[in-house]
C-alpha atoms as a PDB file:
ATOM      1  CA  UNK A   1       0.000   0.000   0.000  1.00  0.00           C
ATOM      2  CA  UNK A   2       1.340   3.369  -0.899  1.00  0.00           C
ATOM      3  CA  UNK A   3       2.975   4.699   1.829  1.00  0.00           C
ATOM      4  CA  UNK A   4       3.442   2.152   4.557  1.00  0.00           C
ATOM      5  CA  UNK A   5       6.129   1.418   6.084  1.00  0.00           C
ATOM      6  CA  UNK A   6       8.185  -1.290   4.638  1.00  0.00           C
ATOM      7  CA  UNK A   7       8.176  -4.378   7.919  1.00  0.00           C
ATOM      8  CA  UNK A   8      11.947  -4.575   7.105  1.00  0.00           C
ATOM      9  CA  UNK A   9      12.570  -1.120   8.265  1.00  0.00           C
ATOM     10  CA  UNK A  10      10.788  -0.849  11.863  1.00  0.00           C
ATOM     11  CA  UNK A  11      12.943  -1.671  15.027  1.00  0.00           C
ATOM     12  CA  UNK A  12      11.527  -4.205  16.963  1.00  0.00           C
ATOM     13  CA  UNK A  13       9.457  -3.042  19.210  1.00  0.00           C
ATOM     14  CA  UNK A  14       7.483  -3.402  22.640  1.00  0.00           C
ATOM     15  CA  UNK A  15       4.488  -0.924  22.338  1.00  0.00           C
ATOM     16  CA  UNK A  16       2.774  -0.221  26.099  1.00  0.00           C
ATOM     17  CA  UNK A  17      -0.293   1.747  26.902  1.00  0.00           C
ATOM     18  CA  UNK A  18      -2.643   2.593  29.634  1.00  0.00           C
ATOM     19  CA  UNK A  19      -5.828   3.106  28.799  1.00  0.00           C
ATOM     20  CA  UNK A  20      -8.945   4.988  30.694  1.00  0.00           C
ATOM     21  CA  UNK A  21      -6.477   7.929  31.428  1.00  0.00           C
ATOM     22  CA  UNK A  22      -8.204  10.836  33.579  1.00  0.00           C
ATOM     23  CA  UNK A  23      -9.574  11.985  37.198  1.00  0.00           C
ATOM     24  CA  UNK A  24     -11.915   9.156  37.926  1.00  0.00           C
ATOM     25  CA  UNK A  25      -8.894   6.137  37.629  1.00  0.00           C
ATOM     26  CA  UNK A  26      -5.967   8.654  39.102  1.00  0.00           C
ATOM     27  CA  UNK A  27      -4.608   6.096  41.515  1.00  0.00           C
ATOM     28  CA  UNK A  28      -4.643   3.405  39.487  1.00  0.00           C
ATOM     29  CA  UNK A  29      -3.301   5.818  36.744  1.00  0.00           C
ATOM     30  CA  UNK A  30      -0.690   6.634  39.473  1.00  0.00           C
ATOM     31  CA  UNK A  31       0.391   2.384  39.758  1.00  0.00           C
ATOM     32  CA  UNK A  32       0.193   1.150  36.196  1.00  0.00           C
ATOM     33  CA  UNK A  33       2.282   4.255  35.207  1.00  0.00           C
ATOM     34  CA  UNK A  34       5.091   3.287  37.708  1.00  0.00           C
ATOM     35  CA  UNK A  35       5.062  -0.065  37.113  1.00  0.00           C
ATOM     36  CA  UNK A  36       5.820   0.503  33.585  1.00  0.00           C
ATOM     37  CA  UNK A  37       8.137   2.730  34.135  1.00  0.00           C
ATOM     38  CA  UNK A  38      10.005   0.316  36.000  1.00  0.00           C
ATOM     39  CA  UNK A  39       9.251  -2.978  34.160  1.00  0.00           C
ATOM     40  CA  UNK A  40      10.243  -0.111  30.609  1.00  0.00           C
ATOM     41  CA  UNK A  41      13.204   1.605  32.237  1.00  0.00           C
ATOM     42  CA  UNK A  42      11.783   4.614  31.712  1.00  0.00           C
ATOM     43  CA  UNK A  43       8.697   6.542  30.586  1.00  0.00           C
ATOM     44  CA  UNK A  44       8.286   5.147  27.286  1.00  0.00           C
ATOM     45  CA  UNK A  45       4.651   4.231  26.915  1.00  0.00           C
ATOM     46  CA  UNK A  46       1.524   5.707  25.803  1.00  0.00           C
ATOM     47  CA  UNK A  47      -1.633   7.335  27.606  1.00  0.00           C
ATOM     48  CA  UNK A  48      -4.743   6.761  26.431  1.00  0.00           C
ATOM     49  CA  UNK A  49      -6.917   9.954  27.969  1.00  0.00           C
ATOM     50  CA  UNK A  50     -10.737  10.236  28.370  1.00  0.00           C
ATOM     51  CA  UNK A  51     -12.079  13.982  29.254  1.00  0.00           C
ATOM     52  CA  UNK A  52     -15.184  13.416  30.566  1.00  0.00           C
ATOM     53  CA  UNK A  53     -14.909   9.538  31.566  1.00  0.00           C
ATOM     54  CA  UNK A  54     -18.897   8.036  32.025  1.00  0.00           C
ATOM     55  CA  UNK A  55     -19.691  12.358  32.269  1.00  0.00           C
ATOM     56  CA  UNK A  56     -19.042  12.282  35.750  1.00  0.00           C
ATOM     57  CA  UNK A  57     -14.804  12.714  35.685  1.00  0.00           C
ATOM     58  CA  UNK A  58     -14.454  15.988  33.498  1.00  0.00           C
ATOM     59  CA  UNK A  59     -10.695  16.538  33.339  1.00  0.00           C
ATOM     60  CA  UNK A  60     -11.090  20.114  31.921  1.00  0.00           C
ATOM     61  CA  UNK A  61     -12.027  21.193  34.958  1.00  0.00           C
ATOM     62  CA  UNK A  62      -9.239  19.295  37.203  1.00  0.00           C
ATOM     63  CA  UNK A  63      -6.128  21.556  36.978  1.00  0.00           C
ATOM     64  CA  UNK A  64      -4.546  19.231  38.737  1.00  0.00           C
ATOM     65  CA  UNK A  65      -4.550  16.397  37.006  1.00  0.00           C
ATOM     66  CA  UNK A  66      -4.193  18.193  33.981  1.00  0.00           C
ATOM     67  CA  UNK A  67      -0.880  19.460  35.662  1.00  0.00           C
ATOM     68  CA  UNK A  68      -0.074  15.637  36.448  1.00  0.00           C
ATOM     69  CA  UNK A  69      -1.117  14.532  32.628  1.00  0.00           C
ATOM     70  CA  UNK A  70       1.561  17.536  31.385  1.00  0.00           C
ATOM     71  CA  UNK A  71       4.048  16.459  33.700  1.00  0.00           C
ATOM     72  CA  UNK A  72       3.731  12.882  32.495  1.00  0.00           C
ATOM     73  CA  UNK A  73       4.057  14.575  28.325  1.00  0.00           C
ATOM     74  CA  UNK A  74       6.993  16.014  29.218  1.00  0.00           C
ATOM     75  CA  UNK A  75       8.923  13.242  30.580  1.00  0.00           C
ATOM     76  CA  UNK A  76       8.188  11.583  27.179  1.00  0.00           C
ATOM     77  CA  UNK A  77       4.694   9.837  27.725  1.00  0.00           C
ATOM     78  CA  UNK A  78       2.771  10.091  24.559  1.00  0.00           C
ATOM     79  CA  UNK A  79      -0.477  11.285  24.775  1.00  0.00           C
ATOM     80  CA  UNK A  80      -3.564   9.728  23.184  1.00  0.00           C
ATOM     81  CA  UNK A  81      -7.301  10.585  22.410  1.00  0.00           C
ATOM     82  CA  UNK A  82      -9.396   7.943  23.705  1.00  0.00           C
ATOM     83  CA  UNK A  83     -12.789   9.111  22.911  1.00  0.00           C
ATOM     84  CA  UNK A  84     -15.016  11.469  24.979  1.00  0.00           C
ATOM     85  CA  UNK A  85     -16.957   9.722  27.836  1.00  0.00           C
ATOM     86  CA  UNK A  86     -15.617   6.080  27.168  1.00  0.00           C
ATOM     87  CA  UNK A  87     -19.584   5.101  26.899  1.00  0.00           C
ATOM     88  CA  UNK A  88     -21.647   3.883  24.482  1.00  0.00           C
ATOM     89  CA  UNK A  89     -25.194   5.405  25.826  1.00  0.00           C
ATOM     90  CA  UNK A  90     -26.830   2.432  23.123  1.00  0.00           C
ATOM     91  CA  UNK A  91     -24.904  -0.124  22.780  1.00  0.00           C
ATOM     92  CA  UNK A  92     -25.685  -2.602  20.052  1.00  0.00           C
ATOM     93  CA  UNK A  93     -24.427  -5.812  18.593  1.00  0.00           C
ATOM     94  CA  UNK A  94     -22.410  -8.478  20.217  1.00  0.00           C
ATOM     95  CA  UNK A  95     -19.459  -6.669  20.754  1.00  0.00           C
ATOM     96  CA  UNK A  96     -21.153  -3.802  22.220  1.00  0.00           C
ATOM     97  CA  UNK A  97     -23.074  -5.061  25.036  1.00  0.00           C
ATOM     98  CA  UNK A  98     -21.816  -8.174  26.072  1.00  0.00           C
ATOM     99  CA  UNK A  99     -17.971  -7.332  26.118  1.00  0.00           C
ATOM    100  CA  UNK A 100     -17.504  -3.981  26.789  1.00  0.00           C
ATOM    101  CA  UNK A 101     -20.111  -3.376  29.398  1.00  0.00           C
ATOM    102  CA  UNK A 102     -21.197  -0.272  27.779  1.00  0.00           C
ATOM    103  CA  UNK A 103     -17.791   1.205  26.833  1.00  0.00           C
ATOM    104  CA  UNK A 104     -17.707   0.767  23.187  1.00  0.00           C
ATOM    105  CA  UNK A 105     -18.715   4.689  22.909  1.00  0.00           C
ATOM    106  CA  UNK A 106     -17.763   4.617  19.153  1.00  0.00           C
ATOM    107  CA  UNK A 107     -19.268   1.532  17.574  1.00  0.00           C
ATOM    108  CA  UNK A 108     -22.066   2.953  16.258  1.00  0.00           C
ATOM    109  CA  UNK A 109     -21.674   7.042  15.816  1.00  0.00           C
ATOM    110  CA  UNK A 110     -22.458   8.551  13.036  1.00  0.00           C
ATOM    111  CA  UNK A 111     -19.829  10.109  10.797  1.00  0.00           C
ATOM    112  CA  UNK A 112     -20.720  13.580  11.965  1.00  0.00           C
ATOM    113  CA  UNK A 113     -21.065  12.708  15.644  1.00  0.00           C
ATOM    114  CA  UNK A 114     -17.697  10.958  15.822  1.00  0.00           C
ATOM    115  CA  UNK A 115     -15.755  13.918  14.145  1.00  0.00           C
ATOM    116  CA  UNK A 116     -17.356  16.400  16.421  1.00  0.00           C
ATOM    117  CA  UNK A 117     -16.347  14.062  19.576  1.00  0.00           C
ATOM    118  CA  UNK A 118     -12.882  13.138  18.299  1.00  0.00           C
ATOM    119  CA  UNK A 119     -12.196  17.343  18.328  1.00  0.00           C
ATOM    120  CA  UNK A 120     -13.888  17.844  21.415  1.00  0.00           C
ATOM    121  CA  UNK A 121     -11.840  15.209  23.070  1.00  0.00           C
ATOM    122  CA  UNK A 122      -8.502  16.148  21.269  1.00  0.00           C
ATOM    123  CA  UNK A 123      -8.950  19.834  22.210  1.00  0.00           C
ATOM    124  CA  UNK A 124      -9.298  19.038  26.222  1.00  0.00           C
ATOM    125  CA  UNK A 125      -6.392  16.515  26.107  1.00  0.00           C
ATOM    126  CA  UNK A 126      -4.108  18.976  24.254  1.00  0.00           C
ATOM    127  CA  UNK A 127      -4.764  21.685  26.298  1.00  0.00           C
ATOM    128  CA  UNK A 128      -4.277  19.786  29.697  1.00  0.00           C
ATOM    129  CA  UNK A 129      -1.113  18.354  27.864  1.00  0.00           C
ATOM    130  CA  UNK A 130       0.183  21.292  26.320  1.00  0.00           C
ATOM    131  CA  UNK A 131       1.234  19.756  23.030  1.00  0.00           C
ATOM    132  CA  UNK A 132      -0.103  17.613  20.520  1.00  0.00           C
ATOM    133  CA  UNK A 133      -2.282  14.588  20.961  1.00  0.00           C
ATOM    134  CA  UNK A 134      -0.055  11.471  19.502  1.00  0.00           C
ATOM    135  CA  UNK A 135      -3.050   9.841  17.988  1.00  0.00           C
ATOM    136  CA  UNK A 136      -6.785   8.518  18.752  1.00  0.00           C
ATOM    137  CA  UNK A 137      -8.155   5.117  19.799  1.00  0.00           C
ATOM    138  CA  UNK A 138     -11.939   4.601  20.431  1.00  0.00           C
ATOM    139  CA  UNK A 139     -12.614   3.238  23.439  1.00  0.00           C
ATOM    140  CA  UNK A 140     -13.196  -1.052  23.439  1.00  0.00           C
ATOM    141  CA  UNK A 141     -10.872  -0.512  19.957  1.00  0.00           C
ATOM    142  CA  UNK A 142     -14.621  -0.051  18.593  1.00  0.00           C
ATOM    143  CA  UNK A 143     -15.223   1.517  15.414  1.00  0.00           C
ATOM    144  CA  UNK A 144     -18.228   2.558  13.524  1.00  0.00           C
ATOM    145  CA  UNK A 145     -18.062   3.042   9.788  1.00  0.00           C
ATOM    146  CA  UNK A 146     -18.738   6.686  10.534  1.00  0.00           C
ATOM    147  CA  UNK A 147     -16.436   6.560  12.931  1.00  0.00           C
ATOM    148  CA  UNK A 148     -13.345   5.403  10.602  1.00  0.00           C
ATOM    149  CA  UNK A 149     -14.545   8.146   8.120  1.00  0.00           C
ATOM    150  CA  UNK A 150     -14.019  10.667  10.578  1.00  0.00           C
ATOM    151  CA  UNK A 151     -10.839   9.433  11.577  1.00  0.00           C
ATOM    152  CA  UNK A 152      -9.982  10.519   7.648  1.00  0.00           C
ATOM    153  CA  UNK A 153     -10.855  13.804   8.144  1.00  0.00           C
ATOM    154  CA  UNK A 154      -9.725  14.492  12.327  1.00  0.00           C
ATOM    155  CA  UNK A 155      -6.191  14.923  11.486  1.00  0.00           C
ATOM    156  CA  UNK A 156      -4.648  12.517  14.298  1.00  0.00           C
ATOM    157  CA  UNK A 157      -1.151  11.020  12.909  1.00  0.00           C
ATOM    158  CA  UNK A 158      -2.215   7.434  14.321  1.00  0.00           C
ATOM    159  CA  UNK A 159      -5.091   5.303  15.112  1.00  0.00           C
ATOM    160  CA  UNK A 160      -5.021   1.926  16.770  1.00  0.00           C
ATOM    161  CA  UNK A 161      -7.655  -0.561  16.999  1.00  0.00           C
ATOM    162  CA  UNK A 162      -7.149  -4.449  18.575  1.00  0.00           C
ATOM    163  CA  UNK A 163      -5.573  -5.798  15.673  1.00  0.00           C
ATOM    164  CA  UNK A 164      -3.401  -2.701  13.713  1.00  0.00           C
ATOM    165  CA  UNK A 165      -2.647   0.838  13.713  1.00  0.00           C
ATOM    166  CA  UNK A 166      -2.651   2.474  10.893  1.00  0.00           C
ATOM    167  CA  UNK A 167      -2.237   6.269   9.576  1.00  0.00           C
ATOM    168  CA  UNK A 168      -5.269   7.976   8.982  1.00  0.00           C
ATOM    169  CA  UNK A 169      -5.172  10.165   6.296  1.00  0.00           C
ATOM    170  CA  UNK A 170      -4.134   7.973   4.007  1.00  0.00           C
ATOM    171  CA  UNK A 171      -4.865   4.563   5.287  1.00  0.00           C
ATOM    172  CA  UNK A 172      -1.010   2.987   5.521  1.00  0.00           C
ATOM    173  CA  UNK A 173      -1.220  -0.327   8.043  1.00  0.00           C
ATOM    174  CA  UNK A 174       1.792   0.513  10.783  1.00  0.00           C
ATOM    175  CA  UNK A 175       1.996  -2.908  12.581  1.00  0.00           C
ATOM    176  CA  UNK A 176      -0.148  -5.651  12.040  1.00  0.00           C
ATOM    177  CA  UNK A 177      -1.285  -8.319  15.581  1.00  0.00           C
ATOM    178  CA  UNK A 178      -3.401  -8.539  18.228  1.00  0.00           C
ATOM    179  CA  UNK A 179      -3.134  -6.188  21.543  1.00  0.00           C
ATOM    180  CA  UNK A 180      -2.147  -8.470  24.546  1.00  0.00           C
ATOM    181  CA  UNK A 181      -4.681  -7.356  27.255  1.00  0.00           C
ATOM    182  CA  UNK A 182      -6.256  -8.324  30.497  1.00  0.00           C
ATOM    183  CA  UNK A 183     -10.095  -8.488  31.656  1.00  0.00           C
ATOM    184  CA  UNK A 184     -10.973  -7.820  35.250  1.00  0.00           C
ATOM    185  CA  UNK A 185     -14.637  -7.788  35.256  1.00  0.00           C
ATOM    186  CA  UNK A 186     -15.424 -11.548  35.954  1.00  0.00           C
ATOM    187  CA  UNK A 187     -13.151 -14.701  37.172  1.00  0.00           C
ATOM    188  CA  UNK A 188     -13.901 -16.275  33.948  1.00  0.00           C
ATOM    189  CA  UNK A 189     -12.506 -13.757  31.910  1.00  0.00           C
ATOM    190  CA  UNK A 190      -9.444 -13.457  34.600  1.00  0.00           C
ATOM    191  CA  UNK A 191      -8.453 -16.806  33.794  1.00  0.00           C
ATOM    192  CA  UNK A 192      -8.982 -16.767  29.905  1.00  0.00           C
ATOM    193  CA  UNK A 193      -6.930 -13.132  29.420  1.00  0.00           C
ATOM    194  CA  UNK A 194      -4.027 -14.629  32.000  1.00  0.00           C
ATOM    195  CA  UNK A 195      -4.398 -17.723  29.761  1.00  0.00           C
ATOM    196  CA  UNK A 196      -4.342 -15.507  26.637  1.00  0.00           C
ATOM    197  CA  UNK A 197      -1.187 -13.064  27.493  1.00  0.00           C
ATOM    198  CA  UNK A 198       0.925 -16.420  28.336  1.00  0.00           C
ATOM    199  CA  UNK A 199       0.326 -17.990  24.988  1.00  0.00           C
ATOM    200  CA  UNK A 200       0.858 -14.942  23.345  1.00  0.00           C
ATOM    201  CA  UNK A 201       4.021 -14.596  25.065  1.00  0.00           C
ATOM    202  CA  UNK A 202       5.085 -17.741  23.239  1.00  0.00           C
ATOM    203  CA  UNK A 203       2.788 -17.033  19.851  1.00  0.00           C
ATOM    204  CA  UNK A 204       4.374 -13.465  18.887  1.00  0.00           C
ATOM    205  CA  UNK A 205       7.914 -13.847  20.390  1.00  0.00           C
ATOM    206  CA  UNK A 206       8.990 -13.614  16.471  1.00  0.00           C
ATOM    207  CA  UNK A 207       6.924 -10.585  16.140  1.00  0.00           C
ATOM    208  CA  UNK A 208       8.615  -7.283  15.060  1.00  0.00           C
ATOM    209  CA  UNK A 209       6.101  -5.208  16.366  1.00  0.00           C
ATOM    210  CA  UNK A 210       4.275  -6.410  19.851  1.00  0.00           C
ATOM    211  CA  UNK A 211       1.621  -4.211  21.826  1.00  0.00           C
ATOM    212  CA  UNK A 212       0.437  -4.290  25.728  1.00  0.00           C
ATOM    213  CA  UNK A 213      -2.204  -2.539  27.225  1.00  0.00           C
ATOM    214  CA  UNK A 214      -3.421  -2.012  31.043  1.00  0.00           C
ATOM    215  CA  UNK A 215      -6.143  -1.092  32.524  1.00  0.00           C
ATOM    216  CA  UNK A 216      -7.064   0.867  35.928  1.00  0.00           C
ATOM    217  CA  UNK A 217      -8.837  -2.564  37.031  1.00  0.00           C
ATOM    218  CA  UNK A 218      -5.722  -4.377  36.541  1.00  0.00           C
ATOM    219  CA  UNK A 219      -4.106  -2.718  39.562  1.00  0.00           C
ATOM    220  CA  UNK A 220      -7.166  -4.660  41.611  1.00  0.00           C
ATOM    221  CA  UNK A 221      -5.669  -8.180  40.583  1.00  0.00           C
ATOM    222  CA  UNK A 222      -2.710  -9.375  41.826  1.00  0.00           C
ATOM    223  CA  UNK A 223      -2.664 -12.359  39.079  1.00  0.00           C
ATOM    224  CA  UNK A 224      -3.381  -9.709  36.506  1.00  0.00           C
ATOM    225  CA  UNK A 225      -0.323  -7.758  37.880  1.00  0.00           C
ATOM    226  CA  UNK A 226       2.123 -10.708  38.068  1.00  0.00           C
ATOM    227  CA  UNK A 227       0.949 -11.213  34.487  1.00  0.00           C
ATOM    228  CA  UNK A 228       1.932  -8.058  33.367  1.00  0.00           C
ATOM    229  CA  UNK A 229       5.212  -7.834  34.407  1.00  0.00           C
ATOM    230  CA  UNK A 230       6.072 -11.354  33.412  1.00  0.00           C
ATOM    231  CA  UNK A 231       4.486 -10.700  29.344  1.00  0.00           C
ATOM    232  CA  UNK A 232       6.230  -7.215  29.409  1.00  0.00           C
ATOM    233  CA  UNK A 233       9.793  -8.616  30.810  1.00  0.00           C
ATOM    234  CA  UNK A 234       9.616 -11.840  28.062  1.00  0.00           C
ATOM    235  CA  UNK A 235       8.428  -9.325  25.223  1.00  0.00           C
ATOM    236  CA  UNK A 236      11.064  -6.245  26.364  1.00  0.00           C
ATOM    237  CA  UNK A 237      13.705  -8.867  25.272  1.00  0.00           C
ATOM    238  CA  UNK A 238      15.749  -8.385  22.004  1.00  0.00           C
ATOM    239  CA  UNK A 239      13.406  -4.967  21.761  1.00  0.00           C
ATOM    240  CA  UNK A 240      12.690  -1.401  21.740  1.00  0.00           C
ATOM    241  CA  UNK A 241      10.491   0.065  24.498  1.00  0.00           C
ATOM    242  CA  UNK A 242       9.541   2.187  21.666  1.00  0.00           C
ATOM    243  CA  UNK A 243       6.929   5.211  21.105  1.00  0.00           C
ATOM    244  CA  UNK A 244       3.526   4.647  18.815  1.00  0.00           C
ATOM    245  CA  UNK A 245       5.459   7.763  16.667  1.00  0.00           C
ATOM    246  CA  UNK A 246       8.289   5.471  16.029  1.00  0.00           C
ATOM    247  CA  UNK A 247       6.012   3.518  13.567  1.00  0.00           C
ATOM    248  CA  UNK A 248       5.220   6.846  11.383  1.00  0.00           C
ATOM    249  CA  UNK A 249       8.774   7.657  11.034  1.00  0.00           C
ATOM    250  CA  UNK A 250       9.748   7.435   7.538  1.00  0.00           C
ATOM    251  CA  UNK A 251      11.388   4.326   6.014  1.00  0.00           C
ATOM    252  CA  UNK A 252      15.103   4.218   7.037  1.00  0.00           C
ATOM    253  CA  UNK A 253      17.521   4.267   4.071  1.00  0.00           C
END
């Protein structure tokens, strides 16, 4: 496709995120962000931030945190969009209501009502960051057609969902695999994502590019945390604990 990034080029690399960034998680914000910092060896992972998580968590208001989230920038976090509330007010489809528990807030806007979130969002988080927003992910890694069309038009330099990130303006596929994650909510799905994250510790050890998210309920688990720091240590070796931006950079010569 024109204007990917030829595989050959990239680093390898160990992409990490937290997701569900804001006021209403900010202690658990607070652990997962040390944790990777120590498991990474430094601040080189990504923050996913909501402004106005579930409408009740509006960080344009919160000086403070917005001071913590800049503080955070500067050291060399990058800063992510993740969609305005984080919920889907009518959640439809599979997906949508059975496993996100109402958080798939862009899985079925409209073209119109995604763009006008998506610069909503990405004003609040730049101005409580004081630079640019690295990129946009909808919450759940839910997408409506609308919403993808809007992504076209939004301007972000990256966009993620559970199986890529691509470019947006003109469509170029970054890194191809599936996000290792974790679910909290239930002990079944406990047990399957610890299951998961240990086979995919095994199943993409060959993979250039490899990407690991948290979540606030993560800090809640302590099999969840053991987890995490045993998939990031195996993936961190013979890679990068690289940015998202590293991906867009253009093809080495």
């Amino acid at each position: 496709m024109a204007g990917a990034v030829p595989a050959l080029t990239l680093p390898r690399l160990l992409l990490a995120s937290v997701h569900d960034v804001g006021p209403r998680f900010a202690p658990e914000v607070d652990a997962l962000a040390e944790r990777l910092e120590r498991l990474l060896g430094g601040p080189s992972f990504a923050m996913l931030v909501v402004p106005d998580h579930w409408d009740s968590a509006p960080l344009a208001i919160d000086r403070a945190y917005a001071r913590r989230l800049r503080g955070w920038a500067d050291a060399g976090v990058e800063m992510f969009v993740h969609g305005w509330s984080h919920r889907d007010a009518t959640p439809t489809g599979f997906a949508a209501t059975h496993m996100t528990a109402g958080e798939g807030e862009f899985a079925a806007l409209s073209e119109s009502e995604a763009l006008a979130r998506m610069v909503r969002a990405r004003a609040v988080v730049e101005d409580a960051t004081g630079r640019a927003a690295a990129g946009f992910v909808a919450p759940a890694w839910l997408y409506s057609d609308g919403a993808r069309a809007a992504l076209t038009v939004a301007g972000f330099a990256i966009a993620e969902d559970h199986f890529r990130v691509w470019r947006p303006v003109d469509g170029a596929v970054l890194a191809r695999g599936p996000v290792i994650t974790w679910a909290s909510r239930s002990r079944l799905r406990r047990q399957s994502s610890l299951a998961v994250a240990a086979a995919a510790r095994r199943l993409l050890r060959g993979q250039r590019v490899v990407r690991v998210a948290v979540h606030p309920g993560d800090t809640h688990e302590p099999t969840i945390l053991a987890s995490i720091d045993a998939t990031v240590a195996s993936l961190a070796r013979g890679r990068h604990a690289g940015r998202y931006a590293d991906l867009a950079l253009p093809p080495s010569q």
